[in-house]
C-alpha atoms as a PDB file:
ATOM      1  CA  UNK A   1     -27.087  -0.402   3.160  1.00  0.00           C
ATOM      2  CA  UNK A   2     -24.981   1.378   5.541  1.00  0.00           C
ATOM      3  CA  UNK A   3     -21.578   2.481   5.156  1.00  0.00           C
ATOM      4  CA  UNK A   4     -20.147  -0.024   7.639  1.00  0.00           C
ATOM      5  CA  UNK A   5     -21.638  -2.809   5.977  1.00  0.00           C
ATOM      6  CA  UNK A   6     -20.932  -1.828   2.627  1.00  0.00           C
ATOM      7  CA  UNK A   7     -17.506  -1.464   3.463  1.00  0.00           C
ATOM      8  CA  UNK A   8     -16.910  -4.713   4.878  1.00  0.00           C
ATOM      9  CA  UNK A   9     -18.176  -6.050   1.951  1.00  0.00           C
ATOM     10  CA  UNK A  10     -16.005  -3.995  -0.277  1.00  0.00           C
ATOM     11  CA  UNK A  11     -13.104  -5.372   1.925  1.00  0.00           C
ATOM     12  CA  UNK A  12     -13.877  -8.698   1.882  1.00  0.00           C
ATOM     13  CA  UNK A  13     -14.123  -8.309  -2.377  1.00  0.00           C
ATOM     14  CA  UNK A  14     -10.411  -7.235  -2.362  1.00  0.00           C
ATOM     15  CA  UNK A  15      -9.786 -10.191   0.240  1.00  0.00           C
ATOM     16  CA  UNK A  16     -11.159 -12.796  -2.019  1.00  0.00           C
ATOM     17  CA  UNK A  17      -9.230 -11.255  -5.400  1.00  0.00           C
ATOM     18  CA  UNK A  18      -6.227 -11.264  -3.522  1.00  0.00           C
ATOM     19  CA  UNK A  19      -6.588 -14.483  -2.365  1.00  0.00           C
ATOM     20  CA  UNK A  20      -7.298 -15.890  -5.530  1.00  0.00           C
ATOM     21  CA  UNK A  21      -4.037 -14.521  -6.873  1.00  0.00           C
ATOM     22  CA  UNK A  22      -2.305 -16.560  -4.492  1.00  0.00           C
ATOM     23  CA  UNK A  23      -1.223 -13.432  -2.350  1.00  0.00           C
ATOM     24  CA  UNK A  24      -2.379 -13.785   0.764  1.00  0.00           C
ATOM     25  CA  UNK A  25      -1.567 -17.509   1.688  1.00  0.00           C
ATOM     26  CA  UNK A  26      -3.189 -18.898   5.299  1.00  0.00           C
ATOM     27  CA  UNK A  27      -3.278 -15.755   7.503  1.00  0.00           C
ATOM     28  CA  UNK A  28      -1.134 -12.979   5.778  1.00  0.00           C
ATOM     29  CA  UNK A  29      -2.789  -9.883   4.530  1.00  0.00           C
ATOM     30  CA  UNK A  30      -4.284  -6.869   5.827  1.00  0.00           C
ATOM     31  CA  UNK A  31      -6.544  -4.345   5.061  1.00  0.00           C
ATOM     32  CA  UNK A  32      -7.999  -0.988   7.107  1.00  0.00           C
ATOM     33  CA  UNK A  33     -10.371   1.303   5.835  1.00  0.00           C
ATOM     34  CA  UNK A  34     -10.965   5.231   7.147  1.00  0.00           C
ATOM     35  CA  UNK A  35     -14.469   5.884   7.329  1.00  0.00           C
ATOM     36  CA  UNK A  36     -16.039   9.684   6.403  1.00  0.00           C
ATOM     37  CA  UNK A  37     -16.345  11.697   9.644  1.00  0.00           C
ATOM     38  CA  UNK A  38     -19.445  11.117  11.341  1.00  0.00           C
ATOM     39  CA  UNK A  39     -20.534   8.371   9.585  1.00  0.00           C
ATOM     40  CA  UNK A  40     -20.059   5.629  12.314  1.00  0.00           C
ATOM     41  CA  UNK A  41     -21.875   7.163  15.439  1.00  0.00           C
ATOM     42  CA  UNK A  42     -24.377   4.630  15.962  1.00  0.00           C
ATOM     43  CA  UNK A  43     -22.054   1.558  16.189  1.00  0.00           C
ATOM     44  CA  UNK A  44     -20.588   3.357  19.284  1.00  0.00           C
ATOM     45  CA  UNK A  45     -23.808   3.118  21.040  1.00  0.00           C
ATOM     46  CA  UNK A  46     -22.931  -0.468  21.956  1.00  0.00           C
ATOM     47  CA  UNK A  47     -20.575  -1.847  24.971  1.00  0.00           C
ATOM     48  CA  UNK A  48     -17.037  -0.857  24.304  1.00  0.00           C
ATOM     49  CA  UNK A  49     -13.460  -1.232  26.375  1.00  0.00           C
ATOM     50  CA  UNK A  50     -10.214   0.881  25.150  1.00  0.00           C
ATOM     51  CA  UNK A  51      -6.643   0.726  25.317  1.00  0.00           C
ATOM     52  CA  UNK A  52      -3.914   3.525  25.919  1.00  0.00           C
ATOM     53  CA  UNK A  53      -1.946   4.518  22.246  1.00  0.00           C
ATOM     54  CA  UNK A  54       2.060   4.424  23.066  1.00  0.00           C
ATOM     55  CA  UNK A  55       1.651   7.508  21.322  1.00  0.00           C
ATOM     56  CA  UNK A  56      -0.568  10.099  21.146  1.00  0.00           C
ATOM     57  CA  UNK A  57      -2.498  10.491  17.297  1.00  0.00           C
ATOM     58  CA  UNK A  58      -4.052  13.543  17.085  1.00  0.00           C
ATOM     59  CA  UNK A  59      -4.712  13.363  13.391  1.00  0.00           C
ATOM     60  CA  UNK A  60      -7.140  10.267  13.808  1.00  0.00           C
ATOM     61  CA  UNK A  61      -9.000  12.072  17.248  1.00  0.00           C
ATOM     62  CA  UNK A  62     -12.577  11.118  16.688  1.00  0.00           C
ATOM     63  CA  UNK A  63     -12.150   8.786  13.742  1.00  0.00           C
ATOM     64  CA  UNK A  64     -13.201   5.523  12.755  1.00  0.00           C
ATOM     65  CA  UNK A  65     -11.420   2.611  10.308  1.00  0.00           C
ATOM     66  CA  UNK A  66     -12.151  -0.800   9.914  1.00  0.00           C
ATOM     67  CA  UNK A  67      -9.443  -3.278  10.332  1.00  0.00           C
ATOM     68  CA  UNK A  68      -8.829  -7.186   9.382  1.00  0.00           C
ATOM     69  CA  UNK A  69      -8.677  -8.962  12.510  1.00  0.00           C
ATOM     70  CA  UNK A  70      -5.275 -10.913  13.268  1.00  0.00           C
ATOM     71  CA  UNK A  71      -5.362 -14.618  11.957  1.00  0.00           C
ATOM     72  CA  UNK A  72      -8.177 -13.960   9.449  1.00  0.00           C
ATOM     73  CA  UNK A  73      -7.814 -15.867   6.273  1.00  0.00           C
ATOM     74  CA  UNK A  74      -8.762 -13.715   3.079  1.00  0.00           C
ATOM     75  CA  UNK A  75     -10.015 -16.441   1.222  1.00  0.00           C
ATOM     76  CA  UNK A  76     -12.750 -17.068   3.817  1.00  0.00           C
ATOM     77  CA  UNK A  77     -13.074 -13.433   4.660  1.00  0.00           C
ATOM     78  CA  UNK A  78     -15.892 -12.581   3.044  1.00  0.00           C
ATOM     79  CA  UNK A  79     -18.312 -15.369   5.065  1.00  0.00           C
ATOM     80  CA  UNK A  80     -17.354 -13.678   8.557  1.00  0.00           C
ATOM     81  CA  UNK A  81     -17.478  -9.980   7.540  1.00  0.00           C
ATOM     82  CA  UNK A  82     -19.324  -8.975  10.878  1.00  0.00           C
ATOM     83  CA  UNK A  83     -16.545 -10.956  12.609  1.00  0.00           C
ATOM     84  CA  UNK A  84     -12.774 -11.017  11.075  1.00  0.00           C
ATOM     85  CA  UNK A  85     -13.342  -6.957  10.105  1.00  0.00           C
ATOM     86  CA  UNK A  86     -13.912  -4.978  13.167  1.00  0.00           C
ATOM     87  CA  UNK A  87     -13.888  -1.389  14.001  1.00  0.00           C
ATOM     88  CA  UNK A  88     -11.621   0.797  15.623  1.00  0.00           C
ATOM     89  CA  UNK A  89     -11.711   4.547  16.962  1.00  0.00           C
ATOM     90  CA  UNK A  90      -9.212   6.872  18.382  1.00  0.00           C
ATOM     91  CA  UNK A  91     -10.689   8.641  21.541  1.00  0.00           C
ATOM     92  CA  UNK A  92     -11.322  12.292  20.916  1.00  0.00           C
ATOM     93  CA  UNK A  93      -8.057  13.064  22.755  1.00  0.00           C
ATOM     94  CA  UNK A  94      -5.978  10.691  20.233  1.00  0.00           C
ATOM     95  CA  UNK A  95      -5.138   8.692  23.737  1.00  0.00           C
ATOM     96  CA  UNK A  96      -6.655   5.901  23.288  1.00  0.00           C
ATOM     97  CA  UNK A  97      -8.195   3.432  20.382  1.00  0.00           C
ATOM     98  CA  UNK A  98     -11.541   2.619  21.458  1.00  0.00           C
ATOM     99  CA  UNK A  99     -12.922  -1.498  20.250  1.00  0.00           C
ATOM    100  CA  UNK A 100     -16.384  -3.010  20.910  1.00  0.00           C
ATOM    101  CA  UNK A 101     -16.617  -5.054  24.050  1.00  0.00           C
ATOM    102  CA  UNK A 102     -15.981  -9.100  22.921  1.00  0.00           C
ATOM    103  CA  UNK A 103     -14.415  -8.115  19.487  1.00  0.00           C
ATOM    104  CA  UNK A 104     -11.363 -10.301  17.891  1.00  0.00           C
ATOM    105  CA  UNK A 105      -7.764  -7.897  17.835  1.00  0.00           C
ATOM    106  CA  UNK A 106      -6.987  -6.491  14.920  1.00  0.00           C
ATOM    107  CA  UNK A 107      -4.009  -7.178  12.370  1.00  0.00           C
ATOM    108  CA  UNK A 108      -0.380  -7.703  13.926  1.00  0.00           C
ATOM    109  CA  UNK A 109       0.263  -5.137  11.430  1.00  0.00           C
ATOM    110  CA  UNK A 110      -2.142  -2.342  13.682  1.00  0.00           C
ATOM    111  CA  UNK A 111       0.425   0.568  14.450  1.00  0.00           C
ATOM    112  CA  UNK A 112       1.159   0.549  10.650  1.00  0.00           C
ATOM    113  CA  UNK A 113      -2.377   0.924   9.609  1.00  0.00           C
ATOM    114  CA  UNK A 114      -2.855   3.612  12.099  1.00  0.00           C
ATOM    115  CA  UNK A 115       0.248   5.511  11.228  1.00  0.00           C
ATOM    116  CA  UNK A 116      -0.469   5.327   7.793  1.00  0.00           C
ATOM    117  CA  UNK A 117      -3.661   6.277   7.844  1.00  0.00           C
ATOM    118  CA  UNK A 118      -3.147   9.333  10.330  1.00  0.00           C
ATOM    119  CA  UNK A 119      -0.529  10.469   7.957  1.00  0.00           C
ATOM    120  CA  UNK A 120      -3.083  10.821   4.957  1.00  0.00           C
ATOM    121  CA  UNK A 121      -5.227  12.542   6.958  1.00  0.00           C
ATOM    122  CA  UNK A 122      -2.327  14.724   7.791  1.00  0.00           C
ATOM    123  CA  UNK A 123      -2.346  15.588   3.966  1.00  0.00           C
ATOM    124  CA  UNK A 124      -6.096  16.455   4.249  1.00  0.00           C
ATOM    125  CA  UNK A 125      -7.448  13.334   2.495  1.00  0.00           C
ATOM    126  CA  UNK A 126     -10.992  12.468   4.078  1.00  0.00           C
ATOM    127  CA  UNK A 127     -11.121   8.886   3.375  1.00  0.00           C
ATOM    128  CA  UNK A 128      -8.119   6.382   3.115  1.00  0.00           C
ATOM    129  CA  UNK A 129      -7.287   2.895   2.397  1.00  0.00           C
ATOM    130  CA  UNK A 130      -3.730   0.510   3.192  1.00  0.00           C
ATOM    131  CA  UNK A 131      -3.752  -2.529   1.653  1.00  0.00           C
ATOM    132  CA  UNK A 132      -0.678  -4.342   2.728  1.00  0.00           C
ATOM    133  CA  UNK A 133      -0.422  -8.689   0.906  1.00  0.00           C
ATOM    134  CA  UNK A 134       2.579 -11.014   0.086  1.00  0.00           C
ATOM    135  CA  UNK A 135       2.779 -10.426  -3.514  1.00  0.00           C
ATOM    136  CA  UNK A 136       4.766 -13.011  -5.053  1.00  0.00           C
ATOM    137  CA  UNK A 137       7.259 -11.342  -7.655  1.00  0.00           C
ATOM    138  CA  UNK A 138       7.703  -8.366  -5.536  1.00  0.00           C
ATOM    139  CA  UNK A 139       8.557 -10.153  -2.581  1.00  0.00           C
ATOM    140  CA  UNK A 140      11.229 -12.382  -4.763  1.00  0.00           C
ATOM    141  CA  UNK A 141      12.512  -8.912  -6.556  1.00  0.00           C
ATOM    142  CA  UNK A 142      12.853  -7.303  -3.141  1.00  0.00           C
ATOM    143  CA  UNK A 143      15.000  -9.790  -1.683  1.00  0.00           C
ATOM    144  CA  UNK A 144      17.434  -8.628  -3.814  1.00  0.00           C
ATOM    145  CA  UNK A 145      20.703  -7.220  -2.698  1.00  0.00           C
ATOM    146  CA  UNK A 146      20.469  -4.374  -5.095  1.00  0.00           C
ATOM    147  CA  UNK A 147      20.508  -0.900  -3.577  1.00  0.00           C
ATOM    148  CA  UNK A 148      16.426   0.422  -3.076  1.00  0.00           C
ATOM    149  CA  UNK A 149      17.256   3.087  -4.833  1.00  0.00           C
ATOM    150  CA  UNK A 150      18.458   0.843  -7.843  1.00  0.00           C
ATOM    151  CA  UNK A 151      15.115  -1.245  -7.400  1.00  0.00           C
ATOM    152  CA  UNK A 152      12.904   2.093  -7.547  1.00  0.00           C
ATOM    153  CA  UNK A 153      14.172   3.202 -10.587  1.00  0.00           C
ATOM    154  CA  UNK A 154      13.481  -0.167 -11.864  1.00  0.00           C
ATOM    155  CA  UNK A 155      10.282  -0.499 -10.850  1.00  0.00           C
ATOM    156  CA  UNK A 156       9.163   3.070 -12.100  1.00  0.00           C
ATOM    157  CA  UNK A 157      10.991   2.061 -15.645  1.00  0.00           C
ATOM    158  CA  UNK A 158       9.550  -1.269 -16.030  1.00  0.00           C
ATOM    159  CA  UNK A 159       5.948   0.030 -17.734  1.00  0.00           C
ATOM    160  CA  UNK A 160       4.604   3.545 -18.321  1.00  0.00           C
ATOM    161  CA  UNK A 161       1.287   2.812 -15.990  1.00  0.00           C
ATOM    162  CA  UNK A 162       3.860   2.830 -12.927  1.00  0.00           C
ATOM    163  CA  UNK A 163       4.132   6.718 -13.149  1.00  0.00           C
ATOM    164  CA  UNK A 164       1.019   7.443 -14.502  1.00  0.00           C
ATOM    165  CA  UNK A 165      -1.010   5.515 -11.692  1.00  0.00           C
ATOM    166  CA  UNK A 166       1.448   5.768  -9.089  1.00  0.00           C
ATOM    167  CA  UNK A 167       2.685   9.879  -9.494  1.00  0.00           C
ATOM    168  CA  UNK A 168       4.532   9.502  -6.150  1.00  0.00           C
ATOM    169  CA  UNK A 169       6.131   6.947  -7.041  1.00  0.00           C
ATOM    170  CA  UNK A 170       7.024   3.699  -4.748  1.00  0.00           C
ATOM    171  CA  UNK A 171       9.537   3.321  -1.993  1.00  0.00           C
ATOM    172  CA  UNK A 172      11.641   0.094  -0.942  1.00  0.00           C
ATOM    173  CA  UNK A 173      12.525  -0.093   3.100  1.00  0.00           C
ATOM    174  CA  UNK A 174      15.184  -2.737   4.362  1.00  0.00           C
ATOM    175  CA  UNK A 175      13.542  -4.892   6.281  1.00  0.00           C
ATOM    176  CA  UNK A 176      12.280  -4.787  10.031  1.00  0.00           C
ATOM    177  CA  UNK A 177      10.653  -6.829  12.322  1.00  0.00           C
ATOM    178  CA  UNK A 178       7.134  -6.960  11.332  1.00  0.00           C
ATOM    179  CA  UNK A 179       4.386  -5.936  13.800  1.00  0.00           C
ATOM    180  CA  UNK A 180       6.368  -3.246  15.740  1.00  0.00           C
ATOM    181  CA  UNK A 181       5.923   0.324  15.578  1.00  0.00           C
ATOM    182  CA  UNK A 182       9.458   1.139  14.464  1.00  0.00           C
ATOM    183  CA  UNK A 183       7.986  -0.583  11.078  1.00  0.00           C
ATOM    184  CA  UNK A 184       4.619   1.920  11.367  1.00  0.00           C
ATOM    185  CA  UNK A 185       6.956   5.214  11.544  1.00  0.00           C
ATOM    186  CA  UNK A 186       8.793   4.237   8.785  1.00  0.00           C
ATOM    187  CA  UNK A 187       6.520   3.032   6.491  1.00  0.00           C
ATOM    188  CA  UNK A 188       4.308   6.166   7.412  1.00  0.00           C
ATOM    189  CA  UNK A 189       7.668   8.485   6.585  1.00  0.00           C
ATOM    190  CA  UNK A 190       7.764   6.779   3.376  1.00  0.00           C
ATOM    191  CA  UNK A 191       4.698   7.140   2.369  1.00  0.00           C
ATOM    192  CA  UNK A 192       5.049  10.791   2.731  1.00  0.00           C
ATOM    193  CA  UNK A 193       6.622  10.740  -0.520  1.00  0.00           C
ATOM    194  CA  UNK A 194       4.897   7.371  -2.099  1.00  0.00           C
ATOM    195  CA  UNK A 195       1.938   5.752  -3.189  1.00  0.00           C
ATOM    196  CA  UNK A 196       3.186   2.147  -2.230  1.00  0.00           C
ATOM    197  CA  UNK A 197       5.796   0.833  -0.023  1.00  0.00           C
ATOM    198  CA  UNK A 198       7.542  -2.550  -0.598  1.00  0.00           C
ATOM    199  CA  UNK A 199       8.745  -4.173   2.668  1.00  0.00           C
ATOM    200  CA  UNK A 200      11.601  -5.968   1.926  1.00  0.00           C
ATOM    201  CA  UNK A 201      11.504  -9.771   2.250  1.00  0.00           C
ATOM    202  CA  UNK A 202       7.864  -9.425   3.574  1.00  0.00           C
ATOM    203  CA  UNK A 203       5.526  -7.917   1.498  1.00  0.00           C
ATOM    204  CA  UNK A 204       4.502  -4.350  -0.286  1.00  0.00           C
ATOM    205  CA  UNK A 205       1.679  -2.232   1.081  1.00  0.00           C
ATOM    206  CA  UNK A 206      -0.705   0.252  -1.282  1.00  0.00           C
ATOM    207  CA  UNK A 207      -2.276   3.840  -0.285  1.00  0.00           C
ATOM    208  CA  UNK A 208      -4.850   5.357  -1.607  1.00  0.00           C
ATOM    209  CA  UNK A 209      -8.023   7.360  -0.999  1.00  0.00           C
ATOM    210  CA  UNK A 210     -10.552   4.172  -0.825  1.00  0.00           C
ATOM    211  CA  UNK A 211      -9.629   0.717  -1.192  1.00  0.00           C
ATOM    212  CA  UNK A 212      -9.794   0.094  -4.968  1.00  0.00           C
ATOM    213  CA  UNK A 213      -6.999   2.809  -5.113  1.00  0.00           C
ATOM    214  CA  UNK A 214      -5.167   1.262  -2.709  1.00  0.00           C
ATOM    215  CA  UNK A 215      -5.325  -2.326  -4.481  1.00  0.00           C
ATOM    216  CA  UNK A 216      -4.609  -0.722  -8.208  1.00  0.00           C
ATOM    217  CA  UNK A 217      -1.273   0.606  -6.333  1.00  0.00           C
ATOM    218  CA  UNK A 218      -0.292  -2.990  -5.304  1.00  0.00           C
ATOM    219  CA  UNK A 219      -1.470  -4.562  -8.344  1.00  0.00           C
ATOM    220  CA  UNK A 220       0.463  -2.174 -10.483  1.00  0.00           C
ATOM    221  CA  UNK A 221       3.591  -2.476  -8.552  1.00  0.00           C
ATOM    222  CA  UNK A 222       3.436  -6.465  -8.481  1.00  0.00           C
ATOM    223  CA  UNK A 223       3.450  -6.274 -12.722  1.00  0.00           C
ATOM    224  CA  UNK A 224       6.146  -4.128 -12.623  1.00  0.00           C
ATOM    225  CA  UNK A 225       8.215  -6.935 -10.575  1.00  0.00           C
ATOM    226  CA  UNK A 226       7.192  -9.715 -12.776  1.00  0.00           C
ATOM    227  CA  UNK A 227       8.282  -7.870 -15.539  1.00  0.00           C
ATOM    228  CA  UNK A 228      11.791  -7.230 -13.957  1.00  0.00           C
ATOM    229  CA  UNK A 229      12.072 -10.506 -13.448  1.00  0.00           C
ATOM    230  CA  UNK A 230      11.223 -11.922 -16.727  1.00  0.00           C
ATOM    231  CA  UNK A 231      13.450  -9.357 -18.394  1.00  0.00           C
ATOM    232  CA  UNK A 232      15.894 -10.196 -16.311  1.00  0.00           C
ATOM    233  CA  UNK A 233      15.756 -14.099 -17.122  1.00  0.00           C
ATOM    234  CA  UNK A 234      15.717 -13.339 -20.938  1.00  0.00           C
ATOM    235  CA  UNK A 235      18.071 -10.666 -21.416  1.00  0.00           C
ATOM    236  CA  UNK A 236      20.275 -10.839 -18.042  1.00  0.00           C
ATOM    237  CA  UNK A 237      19.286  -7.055 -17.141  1.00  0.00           C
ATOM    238  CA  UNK A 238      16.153  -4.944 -16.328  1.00  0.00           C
ATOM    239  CA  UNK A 239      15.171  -3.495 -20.065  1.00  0.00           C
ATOM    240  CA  UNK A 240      12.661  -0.522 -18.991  1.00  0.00           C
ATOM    241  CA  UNK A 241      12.304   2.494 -20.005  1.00  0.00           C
ATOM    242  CA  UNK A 242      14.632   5.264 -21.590  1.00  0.00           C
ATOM    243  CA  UNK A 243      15.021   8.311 -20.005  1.00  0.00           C
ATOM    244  CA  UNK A 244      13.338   9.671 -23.193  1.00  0.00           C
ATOM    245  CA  UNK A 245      10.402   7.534 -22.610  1.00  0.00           C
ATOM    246  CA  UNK A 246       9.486   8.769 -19.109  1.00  0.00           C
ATOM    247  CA  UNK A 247       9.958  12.244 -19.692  1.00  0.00           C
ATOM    248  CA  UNK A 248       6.737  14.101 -20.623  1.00  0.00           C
ATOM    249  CA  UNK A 249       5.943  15.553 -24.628  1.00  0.00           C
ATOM    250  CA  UNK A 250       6.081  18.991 -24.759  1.00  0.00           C
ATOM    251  CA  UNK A 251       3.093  19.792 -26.722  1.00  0.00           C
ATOM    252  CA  UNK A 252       5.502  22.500 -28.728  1.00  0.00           C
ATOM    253  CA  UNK A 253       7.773  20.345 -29.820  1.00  0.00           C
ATOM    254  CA  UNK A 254       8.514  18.059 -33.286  1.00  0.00           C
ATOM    255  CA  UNK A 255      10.837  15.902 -31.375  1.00  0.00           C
ATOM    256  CA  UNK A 256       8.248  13.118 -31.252  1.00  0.00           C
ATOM    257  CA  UNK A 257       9.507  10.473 -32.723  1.00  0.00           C
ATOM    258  CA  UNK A 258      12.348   7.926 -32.280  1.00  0.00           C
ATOM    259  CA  UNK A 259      14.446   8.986 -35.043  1.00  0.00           C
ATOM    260  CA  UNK A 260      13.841  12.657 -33.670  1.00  0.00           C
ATOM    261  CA  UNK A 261      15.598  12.161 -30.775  1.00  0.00           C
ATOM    262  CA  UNK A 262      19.401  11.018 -30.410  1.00  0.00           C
ATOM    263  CA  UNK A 263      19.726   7.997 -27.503  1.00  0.00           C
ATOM    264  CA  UNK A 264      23.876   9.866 -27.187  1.00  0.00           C
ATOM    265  CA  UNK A 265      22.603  13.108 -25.962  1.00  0.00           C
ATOM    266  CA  UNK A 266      24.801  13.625 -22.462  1.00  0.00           C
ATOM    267  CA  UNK A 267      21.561  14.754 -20.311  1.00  0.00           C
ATOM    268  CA  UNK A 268      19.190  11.989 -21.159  1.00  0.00           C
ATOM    269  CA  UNK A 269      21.239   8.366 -20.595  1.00  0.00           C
ATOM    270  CA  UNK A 270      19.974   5.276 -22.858  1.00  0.00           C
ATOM    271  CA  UNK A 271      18.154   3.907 -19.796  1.00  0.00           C
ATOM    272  CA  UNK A 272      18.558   1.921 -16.441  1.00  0.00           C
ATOM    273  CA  UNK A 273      21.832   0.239 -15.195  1.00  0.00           C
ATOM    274  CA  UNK A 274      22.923  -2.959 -16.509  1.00  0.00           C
ATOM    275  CA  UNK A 275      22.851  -5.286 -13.660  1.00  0.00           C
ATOM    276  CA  UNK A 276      24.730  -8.404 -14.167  1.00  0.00           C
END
């Protein structure tokens, strides 16, 4: 199988998972895939047209992804692969994005995909994944008025797999008008420093090297919602973690256990903010 048509299958897996988790409802969602250098030649050989970039992208010159087509419904996706998931390349001058000649446009959500995934090439990955779905806790936690920086601390307090999966941690942005490419430069700026990027009131967006990565990084970040929100029903505050609990055990130390360590030392407070 080739690697176009194995990764429109792998797309349209996540599609239908996502789908079935009620996260992509009628049309929203949308995924793009960076494929290896050089593997896409031959699908080039057919008719193509191309369009001028409102700004230049040097970092994807020459390269191909694979985009979800605007309108495409994940829970049908994968029964019009060859149709609703269409390729895109950047002319070799990073002018232009080059389409075949009769394909569907891409996602609303285009200059973030691109900008995105020119910015992990920018950090020398080879390969690179953005899924971007309406995940259902996270979009009701991120309509929040709390500060973002209140809501990432949250987030990377509410279970220890946040930080361990997610080592850059995740980013909140106020929101913006979706489809524009104000939204694209700022979501690519914070993923800079972050492995997923909630838009708030909209939706929350995952990174990573191939598209499994990039789903584990919205999956991860959607748990850590619902548990906010749960503990905030039962208790009346985010719970989390201590400080003591995210910081790493020095292998040297005997201060392993609870009673080892005192919750009223000044450096290390009990834990996050109560928010009433």
């Amino acid at each position: 199988m080739d690697i176009i048509q194995s990764t429109r299958e792998d797309i349209g897996r996540i599609a239908t998972q996502l789908a079935r988790t009620g996260w992509a409802e009628a049309n929203a969602g949308n995924i793009s895939v960076l494929l290896p250098e050089g593997a896409d030649d031959m699908i080039w050989e057919n008719q193509v047209f191309s369009d001028p970039l409102p700004i230049p992208m040097p970092e994807l010159a020459g390269r191909t992804f694979l985009v979800t087509c605007a309108w495409s419904r994940f829970r049908t996706l994968q029964q019009k692969l060859n149709t609703e998931i269409i390729p895109v390349r950047v002319s070799s001058d990073g002018l232009k994005i080059i389409r075949l000649e009769g394909s569907k446009d891409p996602t609303s959500e285009f200059s973030t995909h691109l900008l995105v995934l020119a910015g992990a090439v920018s950090r020398g990955w080879a390969t690179a994944s953005l899924v971007h779905t309406h995940s259902t806790h996270m979009l009701a936690l991120s309509s929040s008025d709390l500060p973002g920086e209140m809501l990432e601390d949250a987030v990377n307090r509410s279970h220890p797999e946040v930080s361990l999966l997610l080592g850059r941690g995740v980013r909140f942005l106020d929101y913006m008008t979706p489809g524009t490419w104000e939204l694209g430069v700022e979501t690519a700026k914070a993923f800079e420093n972050s492995d997923c990027v909630i838009w708030r009131k909209h939706g929350i967006l995952g990174l990573g090297r191939d598209i499994d990565s990039a789903c584990d990084a919205v999956e991860v970040v959607e748990k850590a919602a619902r548990l906010l929100l749960l503990e905030k029903s039962a208790f009346g505050k985010f719970v989390g973690l201590k400080d003591r609990e995210l910081l790493p055990k020095d292998p040297l130390s005997h201060k392993d256990s609870d009673e080892d360590i005192d919750d009223t030392d000044g450096d290390l407070p009990p834990g996050p903010p109560i928010i009433d």
